[in-house]
Protein backbone atom coordinates (compact mmCIF):
# COMPACT_ATOMS: atom_id res chain seq x y z
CA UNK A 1 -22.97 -5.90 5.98
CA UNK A 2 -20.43 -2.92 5.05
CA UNK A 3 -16.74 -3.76 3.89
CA UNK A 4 -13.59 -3.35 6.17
CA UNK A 5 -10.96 -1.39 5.00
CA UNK A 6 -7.24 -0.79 6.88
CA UNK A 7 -6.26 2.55 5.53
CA UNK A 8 -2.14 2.33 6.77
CA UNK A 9 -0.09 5.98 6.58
CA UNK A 10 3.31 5.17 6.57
CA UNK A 11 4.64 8.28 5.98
CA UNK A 12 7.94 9.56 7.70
CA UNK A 13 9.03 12.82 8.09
CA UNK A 14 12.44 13.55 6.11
CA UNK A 15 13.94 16.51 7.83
CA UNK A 16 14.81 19.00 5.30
CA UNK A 17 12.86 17.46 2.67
CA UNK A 18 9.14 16.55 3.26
CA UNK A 19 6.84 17.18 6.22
CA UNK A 20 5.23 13.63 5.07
CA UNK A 21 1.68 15.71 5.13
CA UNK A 22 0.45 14.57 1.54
CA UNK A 23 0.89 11.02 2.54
CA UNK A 24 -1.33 11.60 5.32
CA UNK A 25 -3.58 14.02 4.05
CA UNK A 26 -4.30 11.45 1.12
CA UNK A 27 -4.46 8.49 3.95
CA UNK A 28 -7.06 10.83 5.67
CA UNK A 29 -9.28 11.98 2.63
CA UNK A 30 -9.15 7.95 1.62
CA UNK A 31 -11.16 7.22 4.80
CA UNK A 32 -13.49 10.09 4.21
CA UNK A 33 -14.54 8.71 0.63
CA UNK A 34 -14.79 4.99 1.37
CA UNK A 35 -16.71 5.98 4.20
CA UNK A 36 -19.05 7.23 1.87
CA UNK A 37 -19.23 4.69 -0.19
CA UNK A 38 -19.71 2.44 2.77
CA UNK A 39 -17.16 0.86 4.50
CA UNK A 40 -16.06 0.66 8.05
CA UNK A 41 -12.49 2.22 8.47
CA UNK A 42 -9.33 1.81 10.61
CA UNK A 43 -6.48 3.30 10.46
CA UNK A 44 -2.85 3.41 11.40
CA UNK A 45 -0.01 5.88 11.22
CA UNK A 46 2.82 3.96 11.44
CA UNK A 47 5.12 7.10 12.57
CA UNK A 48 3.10 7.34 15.82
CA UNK A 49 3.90 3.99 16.96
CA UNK A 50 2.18 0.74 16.97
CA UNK A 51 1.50 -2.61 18.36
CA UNK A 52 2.03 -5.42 16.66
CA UNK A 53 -0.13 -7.32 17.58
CA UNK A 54 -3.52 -4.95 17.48
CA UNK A 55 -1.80 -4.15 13.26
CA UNK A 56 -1.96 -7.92 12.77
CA UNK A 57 -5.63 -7.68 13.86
CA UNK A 58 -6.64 -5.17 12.06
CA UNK A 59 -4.98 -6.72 9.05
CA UNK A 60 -6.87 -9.96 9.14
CA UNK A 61 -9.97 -7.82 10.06
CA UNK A 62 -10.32 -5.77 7.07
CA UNK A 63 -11.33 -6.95 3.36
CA UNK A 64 -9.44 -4.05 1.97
CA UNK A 65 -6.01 -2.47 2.57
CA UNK A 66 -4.68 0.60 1.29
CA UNK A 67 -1.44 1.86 1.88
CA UNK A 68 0.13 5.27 2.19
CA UNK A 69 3.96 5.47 1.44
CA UNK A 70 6.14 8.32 0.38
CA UNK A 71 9.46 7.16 -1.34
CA UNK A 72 12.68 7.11 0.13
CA UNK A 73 15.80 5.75 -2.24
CA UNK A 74 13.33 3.71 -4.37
CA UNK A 75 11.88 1.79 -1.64
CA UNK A 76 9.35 2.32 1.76
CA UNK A 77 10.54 4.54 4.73
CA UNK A 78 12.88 2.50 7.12
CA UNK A 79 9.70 3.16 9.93
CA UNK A 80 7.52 0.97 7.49
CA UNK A 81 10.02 -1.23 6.54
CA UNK A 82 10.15 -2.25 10.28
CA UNK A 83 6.20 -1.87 10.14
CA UNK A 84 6.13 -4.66 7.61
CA UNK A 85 9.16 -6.84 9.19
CA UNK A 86 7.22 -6.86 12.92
CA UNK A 87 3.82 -7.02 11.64
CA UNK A 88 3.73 -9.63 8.92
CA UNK A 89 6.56 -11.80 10.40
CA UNK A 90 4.46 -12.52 13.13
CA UNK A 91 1.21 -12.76 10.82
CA UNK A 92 2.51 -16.67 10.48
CA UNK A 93 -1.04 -18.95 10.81
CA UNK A 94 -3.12 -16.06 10.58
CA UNK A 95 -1.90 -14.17 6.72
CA UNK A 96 0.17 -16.91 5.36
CA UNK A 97 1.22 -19.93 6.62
CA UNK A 98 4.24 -20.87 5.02
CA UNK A 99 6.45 -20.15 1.72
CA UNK A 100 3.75 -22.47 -0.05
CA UNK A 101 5.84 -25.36 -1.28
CA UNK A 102 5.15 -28.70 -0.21
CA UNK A 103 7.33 -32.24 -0.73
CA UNK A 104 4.36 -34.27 -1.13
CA UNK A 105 2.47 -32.21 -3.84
CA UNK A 106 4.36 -30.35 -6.70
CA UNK A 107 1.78 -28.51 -7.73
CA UNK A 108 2.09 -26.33 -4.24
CA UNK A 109 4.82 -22.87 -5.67
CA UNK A 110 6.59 -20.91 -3.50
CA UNK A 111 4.78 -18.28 -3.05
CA UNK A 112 1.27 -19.87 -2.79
CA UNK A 113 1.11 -19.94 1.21
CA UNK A 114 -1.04 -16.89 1.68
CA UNK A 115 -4.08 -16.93 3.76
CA UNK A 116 -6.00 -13.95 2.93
CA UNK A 117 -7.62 -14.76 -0.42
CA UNK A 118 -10.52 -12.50 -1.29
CA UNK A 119 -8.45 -9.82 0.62
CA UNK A 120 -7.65 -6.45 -1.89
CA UNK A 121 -4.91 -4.38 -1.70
CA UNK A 122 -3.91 -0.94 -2.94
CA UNK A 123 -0.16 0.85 -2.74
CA UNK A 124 0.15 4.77 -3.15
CA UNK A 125 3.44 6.46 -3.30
CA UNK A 126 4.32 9.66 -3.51
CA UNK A 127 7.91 10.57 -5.83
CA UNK A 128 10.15 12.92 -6.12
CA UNK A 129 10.91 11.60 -9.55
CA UNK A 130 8.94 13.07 -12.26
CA UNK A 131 6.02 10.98 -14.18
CA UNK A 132 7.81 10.93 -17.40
CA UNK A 133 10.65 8.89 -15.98
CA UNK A 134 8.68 6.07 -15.54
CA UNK A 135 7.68 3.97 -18.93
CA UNK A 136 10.27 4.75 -21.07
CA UNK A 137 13.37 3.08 -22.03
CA UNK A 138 15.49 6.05 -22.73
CA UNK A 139 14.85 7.61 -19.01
CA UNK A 140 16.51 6.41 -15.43
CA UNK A 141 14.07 3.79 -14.96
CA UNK A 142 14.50 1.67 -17.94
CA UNK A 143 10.96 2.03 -18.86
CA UNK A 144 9.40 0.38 -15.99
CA UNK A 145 6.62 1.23 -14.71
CA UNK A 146 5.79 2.55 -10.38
CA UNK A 147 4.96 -0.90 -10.13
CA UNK A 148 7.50 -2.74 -11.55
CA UNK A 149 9.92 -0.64 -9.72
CA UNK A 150 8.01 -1.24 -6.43
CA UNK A 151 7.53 -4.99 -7.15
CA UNK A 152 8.55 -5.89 -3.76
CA UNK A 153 5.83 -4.35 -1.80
CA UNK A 154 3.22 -5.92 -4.05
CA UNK A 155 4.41 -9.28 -4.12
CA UNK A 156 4.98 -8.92 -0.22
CA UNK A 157 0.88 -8.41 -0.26
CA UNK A 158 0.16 -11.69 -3.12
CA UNK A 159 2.54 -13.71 -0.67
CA UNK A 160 -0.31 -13.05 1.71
CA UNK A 161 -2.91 -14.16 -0.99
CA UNK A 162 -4.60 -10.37 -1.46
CA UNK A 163 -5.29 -9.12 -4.73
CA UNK A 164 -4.06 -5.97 -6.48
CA UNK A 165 -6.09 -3.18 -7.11
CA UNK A 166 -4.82 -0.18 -8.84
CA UNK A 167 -2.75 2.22 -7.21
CA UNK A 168 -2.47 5.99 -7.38
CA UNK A 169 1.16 7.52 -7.83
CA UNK A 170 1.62 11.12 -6.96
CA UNK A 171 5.15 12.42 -9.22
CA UNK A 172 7.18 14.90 -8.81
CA UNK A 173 5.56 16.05 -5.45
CA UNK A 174 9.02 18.27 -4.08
CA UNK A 175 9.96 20.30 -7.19
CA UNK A 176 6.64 20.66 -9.02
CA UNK A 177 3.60 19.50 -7.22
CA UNK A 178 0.15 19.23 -8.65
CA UNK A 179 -1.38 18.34 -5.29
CA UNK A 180 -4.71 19.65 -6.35
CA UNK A 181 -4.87 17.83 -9.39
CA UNK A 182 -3.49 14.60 -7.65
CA UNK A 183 -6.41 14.79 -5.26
CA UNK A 184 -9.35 15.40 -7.87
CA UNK A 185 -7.97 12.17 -9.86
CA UNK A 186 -7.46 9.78 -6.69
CA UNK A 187 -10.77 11.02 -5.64
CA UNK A 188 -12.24 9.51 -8.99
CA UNK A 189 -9.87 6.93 -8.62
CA UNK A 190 -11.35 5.85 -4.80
CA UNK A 191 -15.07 6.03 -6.24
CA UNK A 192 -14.87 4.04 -9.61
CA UNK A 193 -12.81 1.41 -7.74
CA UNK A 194 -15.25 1.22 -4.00
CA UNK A 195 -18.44 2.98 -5.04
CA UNK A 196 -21.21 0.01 -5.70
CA UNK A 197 -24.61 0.48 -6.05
């Protein structure tokens, strides 16, 4: 039986900025190469509309999610934001059932009310902000890393009960782009992480 996977392009079109066409050409060459390696795709582009309801079931459907998402002011799109707000709200029962804390058993932590264990999960973003910036203490973002900074998405996915795998990070993508380059190592990236024998 061949593996699910959601591929989910939230890019958003900035006007003046970015056309949002690496998010989705990256969302787009991410189906061709699982494909290959043998999963089933779906996808959505969240700037085209959606219904609730058929995201949710493609959600709980798929064993493997990977999301597309340039960055706007350190955080997701507003479109995506409202993505995740309609989506996963009503994903109560089916992705997570509650906050995970319980008054008759202490060992139950917030946080441990996810319903999608054995689900995977992997965020892309594409920055304005140079790869340098990130990692070191002396530079804007205090030495965190992409994923530290974007700890809210991927804690928003473990409150579900998915698992992290790890993430490509375009930098620097409006005044120096390496698109090129960006797509030969997420290529590798896609295959070393999906390709089994």
């Amino acid at each position: 039986m061949s593996k699910r996977a959601l591929v989910v392009d939230a890019h958003q079109k900035w006007e003046g900025f970015a056309e949002g066409r690496l998010n989705s050409d990256m969302a787009v060459l991410t189906g061709k190469v699982l494909k290959a390696c043998g999963y089933e795709i779906r996808t959505s582009t969240v700037e085209q509309g959606y219904d609730p309801a058929e995201e949710l079931d493609k959600t709980q459907w798929a064993d493997v999610l990977v999301v597309h998402t340039p960055v706007f002011w350190f955080g997701v799109p507003g479109l995506f934001k409202t993505y995740i707000d309609e989506v996963y709200t009503a994903g109560i029962g089916r992705l997570w059932e509650s906050d995970g804390r319980s008054s008759t058993d202490a060992s139950k932590r917030y946080g441990s009310g996810g319903l999608t264990e054995g689900k995977q999960y992997m965020i892309c973003t594409t920055w304005n902000a140079p790869k340098e910036t990130f990692g070191d203490p002396t530079q804007f973002f205090d030495g965190k890393t992409v994923d530290e900074v974007f700890i809210g998405l991927h804690k928003l996915y473990q409150f579900m009960g998915m698992s992290r795998l790890a993430g490509y990070h375009c930098h620097d993508v409006l005044k120096n782009p390496q698109i090129e380059q960006d797509f030969v190592a997420y290529t590798a990236l896609l295959k070393n992480t999906f390709y089994h024998d």
